[in-house]
PDB file of N, CA and C in Angstrom:
ATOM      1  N   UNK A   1     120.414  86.981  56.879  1.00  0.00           N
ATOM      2  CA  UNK A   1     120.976  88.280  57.176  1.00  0.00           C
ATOM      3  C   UNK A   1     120.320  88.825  58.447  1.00  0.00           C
ATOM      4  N   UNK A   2     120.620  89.450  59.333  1.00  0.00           N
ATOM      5  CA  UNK A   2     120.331  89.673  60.273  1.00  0.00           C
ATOM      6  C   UNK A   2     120.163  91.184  60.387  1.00  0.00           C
ATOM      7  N   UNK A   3     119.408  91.807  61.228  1.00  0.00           N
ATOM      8  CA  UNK A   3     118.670  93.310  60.893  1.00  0.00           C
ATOM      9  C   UNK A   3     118.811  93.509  62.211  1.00  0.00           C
ATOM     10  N   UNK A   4     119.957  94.700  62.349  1.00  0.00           N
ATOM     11  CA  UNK A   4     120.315  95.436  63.443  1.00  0.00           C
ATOM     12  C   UNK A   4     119.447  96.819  63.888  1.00  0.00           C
ATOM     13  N   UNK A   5     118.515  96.979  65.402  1.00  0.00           N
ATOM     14  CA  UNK A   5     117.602  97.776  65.482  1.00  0.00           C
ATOM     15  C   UNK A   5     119.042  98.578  66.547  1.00  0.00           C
ATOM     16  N   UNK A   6     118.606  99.582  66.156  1.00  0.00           N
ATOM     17  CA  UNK A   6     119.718 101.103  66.833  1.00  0.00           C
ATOM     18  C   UNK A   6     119.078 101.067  68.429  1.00  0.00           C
ATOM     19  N   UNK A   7     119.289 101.011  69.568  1.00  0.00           N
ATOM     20  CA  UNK A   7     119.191 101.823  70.515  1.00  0.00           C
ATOM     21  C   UNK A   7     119.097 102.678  70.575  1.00  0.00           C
ATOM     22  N   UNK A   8     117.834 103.513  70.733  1.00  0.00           N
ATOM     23  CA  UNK A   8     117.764 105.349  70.972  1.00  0.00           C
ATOM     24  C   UNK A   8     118.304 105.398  72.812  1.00  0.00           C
ATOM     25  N   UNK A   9     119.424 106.372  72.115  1.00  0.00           N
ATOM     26  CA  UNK A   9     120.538 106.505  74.113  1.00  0.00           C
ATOM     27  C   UNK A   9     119.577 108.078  74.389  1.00  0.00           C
ATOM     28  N   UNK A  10     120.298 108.262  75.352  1.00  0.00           N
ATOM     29  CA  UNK A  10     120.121 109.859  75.605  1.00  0.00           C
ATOM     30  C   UNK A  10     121.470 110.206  75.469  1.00  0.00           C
ATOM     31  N   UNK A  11     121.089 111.792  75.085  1.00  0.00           N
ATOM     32  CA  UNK A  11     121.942 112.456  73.993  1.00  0.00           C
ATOM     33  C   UNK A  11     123.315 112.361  75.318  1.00  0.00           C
ATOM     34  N   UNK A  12     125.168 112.686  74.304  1.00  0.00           N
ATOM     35  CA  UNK A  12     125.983 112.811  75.788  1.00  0.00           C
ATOM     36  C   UNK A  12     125.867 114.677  75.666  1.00  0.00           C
ATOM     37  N   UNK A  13     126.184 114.852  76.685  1.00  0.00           N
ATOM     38  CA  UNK A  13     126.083 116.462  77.528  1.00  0.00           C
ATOM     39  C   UNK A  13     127.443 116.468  78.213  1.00  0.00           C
ATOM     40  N   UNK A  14     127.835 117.690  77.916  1.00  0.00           N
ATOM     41  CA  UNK A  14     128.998 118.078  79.374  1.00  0.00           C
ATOM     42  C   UNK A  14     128.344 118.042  80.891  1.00  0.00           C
ATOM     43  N   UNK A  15     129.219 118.313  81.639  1.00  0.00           N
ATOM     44  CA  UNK A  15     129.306 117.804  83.029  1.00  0.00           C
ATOM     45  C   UNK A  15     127.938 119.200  83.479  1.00  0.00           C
ATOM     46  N   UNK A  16     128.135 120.529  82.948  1.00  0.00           N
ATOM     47  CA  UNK A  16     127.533 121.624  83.222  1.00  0.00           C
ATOM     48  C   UNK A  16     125.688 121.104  83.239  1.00  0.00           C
ATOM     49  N   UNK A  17     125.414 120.322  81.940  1.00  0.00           N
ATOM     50  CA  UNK A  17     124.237 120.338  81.023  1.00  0.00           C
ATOM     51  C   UNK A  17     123.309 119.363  82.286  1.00  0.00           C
ATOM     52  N   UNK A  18     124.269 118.244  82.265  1.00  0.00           N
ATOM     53  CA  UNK A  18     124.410 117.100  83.099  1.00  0.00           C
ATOM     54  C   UNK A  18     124.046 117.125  84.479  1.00  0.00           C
ATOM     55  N   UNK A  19     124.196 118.209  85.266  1.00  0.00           N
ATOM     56  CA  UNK A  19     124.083 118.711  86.391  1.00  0.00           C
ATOM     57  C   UNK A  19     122.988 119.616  86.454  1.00  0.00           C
ATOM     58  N   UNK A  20     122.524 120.169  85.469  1.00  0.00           N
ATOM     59  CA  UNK A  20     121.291 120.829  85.578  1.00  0.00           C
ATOM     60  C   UNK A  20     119.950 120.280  85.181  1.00  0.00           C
ATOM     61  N   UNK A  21     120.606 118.905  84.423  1.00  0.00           N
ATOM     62  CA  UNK A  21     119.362 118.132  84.546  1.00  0.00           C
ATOM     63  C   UNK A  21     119.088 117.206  85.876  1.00  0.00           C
ATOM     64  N   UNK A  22     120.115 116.968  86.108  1.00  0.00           N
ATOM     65  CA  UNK A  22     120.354 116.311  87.258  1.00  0.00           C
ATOM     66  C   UNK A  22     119.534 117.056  88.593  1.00  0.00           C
ATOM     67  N   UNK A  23     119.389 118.413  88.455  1.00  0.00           N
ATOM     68  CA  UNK A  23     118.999 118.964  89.534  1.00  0.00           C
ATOM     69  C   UNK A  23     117.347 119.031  89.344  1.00  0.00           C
ATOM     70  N   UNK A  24     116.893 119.425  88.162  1.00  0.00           N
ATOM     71  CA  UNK A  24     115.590 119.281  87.370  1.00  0.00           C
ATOM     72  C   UNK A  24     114.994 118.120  87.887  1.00  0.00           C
ATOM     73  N   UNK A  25     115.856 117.104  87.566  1.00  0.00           N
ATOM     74  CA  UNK A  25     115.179 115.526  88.248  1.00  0.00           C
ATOM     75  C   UNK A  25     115.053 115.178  89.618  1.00  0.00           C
ATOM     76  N   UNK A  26     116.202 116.061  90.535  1.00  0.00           N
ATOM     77  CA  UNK A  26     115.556 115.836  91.973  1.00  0.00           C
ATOM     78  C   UNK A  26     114.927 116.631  92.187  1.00  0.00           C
ATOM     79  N   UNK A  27     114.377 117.795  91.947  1.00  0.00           N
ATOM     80  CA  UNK A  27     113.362 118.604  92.049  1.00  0.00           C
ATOM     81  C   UNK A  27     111.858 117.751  92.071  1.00  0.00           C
ATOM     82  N   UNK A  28     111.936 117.217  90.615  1.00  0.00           N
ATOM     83  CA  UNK A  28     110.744 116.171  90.758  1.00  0.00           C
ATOM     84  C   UNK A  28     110.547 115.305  91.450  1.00  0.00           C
ATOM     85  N   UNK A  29     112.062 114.411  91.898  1.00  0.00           N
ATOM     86  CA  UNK A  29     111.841 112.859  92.663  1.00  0.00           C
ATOM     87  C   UNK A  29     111.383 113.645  94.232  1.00  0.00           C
ATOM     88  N   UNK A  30     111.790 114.516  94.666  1.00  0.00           N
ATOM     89  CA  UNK A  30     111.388 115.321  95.774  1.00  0.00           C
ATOM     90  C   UNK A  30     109.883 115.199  95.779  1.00  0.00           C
ATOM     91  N   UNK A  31     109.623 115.971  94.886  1.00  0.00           N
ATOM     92  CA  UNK A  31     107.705 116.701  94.915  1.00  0.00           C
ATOM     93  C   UNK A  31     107.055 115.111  95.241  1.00  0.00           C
ATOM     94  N   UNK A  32     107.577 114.640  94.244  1.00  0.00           N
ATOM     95  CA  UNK A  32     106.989 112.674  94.291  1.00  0.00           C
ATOM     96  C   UNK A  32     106.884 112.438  96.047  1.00  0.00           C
ATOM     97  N   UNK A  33     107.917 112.747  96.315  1.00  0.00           N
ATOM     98  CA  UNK A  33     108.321 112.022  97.558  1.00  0.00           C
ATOM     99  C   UNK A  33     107.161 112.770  98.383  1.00  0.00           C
ATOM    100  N   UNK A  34     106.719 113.783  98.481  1.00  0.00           N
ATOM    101  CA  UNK A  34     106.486 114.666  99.295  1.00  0.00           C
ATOM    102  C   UNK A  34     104.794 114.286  98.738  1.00  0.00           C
ATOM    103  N   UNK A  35     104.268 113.686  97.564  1.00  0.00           N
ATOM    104  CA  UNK A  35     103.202 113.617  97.356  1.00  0.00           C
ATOM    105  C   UNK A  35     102.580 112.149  97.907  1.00  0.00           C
ATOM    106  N   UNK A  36     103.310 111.650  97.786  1.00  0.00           N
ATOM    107  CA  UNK A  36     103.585 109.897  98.044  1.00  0.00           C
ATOM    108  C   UNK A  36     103.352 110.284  99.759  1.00  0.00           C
ATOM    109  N   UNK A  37     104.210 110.793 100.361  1.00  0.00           N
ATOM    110  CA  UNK A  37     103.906 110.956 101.971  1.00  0.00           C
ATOM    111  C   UNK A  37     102.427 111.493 102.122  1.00  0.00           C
ATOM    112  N   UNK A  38     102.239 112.323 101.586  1.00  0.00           N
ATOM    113  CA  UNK A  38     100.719 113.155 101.854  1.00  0.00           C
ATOM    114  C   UNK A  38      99.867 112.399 101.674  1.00  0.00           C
ATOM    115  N   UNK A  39      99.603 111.799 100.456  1.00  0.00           N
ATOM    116  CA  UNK A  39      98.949 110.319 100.174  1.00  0.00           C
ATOM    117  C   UNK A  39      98.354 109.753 101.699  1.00  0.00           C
ATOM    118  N   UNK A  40     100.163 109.002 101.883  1.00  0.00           N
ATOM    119  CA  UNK A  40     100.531 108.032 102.646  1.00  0.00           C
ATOM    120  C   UNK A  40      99.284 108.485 104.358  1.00  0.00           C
ATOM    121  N   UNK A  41      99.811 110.024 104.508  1.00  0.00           N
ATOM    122  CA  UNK A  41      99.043 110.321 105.631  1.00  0.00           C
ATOM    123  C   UNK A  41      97.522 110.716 105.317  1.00  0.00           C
ATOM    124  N   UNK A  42      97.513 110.935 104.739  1.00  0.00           N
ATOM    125  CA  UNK A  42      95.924 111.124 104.268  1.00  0.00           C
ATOM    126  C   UNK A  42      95.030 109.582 104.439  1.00  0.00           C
ATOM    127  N   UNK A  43      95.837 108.391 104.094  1.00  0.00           N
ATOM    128  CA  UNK A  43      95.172 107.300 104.266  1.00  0.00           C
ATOM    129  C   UNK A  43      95.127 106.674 105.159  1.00  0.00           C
ATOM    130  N   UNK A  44      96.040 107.381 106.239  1.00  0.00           N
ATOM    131  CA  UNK A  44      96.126 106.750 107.908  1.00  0.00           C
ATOM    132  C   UNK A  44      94.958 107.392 108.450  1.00  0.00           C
ATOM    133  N   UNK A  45      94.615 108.418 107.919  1.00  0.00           N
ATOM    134  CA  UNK A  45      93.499 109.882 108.631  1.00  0.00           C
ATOM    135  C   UNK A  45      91.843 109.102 108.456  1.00  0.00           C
ATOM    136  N   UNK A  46      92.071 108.099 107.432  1.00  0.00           N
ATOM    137  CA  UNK A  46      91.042 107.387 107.074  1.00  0.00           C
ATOM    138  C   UNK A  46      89.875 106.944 107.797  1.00  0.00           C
ATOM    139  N   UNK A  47      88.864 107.284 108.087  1.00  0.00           N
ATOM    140  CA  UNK A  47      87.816 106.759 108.536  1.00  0.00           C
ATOM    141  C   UNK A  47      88.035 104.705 109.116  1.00  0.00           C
ATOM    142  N   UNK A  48      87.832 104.277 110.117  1.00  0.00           N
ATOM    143  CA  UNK A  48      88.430 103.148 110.650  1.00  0.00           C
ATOM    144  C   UNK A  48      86.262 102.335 110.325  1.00  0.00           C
ATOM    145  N   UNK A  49      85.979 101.602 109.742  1.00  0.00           N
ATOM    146  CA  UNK A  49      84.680 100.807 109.729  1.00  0.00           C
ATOM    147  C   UNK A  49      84.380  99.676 110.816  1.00  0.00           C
ATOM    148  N   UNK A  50      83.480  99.471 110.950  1.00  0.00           N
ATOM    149  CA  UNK A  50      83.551  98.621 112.641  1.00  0.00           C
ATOM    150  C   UNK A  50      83.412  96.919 111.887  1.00  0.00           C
ATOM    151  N   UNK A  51      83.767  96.147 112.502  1.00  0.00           N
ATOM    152  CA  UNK A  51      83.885  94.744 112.234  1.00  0.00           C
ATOM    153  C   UNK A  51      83.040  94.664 112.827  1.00  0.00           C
ATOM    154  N   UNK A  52      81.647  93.675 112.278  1.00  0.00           N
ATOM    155  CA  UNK A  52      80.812  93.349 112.901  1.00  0.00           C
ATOM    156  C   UNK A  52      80.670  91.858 112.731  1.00  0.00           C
ATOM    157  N   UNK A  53      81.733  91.113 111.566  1.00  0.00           N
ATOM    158  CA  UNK A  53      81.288  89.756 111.380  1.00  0.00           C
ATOM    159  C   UNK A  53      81.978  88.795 112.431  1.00  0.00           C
ATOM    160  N   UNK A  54      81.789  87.601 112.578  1.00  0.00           N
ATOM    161  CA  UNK A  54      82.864  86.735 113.825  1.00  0.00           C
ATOM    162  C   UNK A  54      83.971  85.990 112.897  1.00  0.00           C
ATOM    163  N   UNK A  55      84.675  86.887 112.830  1.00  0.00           N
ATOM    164  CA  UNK A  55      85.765  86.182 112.324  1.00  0.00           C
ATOM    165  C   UNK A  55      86.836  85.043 113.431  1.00  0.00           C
ATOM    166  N   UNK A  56      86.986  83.970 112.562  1.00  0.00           N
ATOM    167  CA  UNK A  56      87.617  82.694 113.398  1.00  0.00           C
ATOM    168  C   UNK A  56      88.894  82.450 112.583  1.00  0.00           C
ATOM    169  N   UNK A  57      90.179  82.239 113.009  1.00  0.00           N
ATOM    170  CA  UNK A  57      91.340  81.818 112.749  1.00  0.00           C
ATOM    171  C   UNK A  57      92.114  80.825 113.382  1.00  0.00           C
ATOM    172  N   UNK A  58      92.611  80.403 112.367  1.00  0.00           N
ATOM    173  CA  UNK A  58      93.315  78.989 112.769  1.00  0.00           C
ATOM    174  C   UNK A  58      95.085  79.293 113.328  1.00  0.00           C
ATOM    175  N   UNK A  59      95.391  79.002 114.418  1.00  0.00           N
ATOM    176  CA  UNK A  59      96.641  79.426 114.149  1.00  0.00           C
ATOM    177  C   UNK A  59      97.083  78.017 115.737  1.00  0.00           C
ATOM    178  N   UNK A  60      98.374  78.136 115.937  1.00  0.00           N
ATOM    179  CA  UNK A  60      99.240  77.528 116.540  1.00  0.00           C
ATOM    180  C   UNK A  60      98.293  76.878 117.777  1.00  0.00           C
ATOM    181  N   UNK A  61      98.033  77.434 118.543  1.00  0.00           N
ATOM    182  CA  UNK A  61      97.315  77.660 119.832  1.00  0.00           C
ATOM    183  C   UNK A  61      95.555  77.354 119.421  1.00  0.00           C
ATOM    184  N   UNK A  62      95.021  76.635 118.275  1.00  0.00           N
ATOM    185  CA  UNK A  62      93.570  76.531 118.111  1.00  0.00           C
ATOM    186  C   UNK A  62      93.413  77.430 117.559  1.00  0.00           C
ATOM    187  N   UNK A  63      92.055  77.571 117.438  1.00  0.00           N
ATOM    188  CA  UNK A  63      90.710  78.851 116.918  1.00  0.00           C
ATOM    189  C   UNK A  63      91.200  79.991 117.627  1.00  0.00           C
ATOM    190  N   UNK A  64      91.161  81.416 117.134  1.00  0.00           N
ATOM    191  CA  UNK A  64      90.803  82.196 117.715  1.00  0.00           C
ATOM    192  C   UNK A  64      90.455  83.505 117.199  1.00  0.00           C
ATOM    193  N   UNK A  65      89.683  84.559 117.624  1.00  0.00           N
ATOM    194  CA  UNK A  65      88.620  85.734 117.015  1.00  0.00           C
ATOM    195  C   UNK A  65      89.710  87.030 116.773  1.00  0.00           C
ATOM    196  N   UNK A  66      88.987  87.778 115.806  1.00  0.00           N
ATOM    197  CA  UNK A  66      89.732  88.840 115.841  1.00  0.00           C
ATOM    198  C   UNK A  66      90.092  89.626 116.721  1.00  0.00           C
ATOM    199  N   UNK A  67      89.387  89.627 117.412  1.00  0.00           N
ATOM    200  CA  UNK A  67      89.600  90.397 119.242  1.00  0.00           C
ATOM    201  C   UNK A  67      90.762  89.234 119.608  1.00  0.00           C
ATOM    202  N   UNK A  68      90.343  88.105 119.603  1.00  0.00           N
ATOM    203  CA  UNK A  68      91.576  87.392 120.575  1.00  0.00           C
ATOM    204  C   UNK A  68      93.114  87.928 120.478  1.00  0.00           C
ATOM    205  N   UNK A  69      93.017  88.539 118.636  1.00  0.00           N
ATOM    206  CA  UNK A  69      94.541  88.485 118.119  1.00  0.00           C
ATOM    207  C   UNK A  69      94.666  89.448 118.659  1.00  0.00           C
TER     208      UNK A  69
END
C-alpha cells in the first residue's frame, strides 16, 4: 500500500491579496539588493595588504612573477 504525503501549497488569494503580497516581497528583495550592494562596496573600500612573497607562475610564455602579470 502506498502512503500519500500532502504537499503544504500556499494558501490561493484573489488578485487584490496577491498583489499586496507581491508588493511586501519587493519591498524586501529591494532592501536585499541595496544591502548586498553596500556589502559589495564596503569590501572594495577594503584595506589592500602588500605581497611580499615571490610568487612564480607557469603560463604560455614560461615563468613569470606577480608583477610580470
Amino acid at each position: 500500500m502506498t502512503k500519500h504525503i500532502a504537499m503544504k501549497t500556499p494558501p490561493i488569494v484573489s488578485r487584490q491579496d496577491w498583489e499586496a503580497a507581491r508588493e511586501q516581497m519587493l519591498v524586501k528583495e529591494k532592501a536585499t539588493l541595496r544591502a548586498k550592494d553596500a556589502l559589495a562596496a564596503e569590501r572594495r573600500r577594503m584595506p589592500w595588504m602588500e605581497v611580499d612573497k615571490a610568487y612564480l607562475f607557469e603560463g604560455p610564455n614560461g615563468r613569470a612573477s606577480l608583477l610580470d602579470l
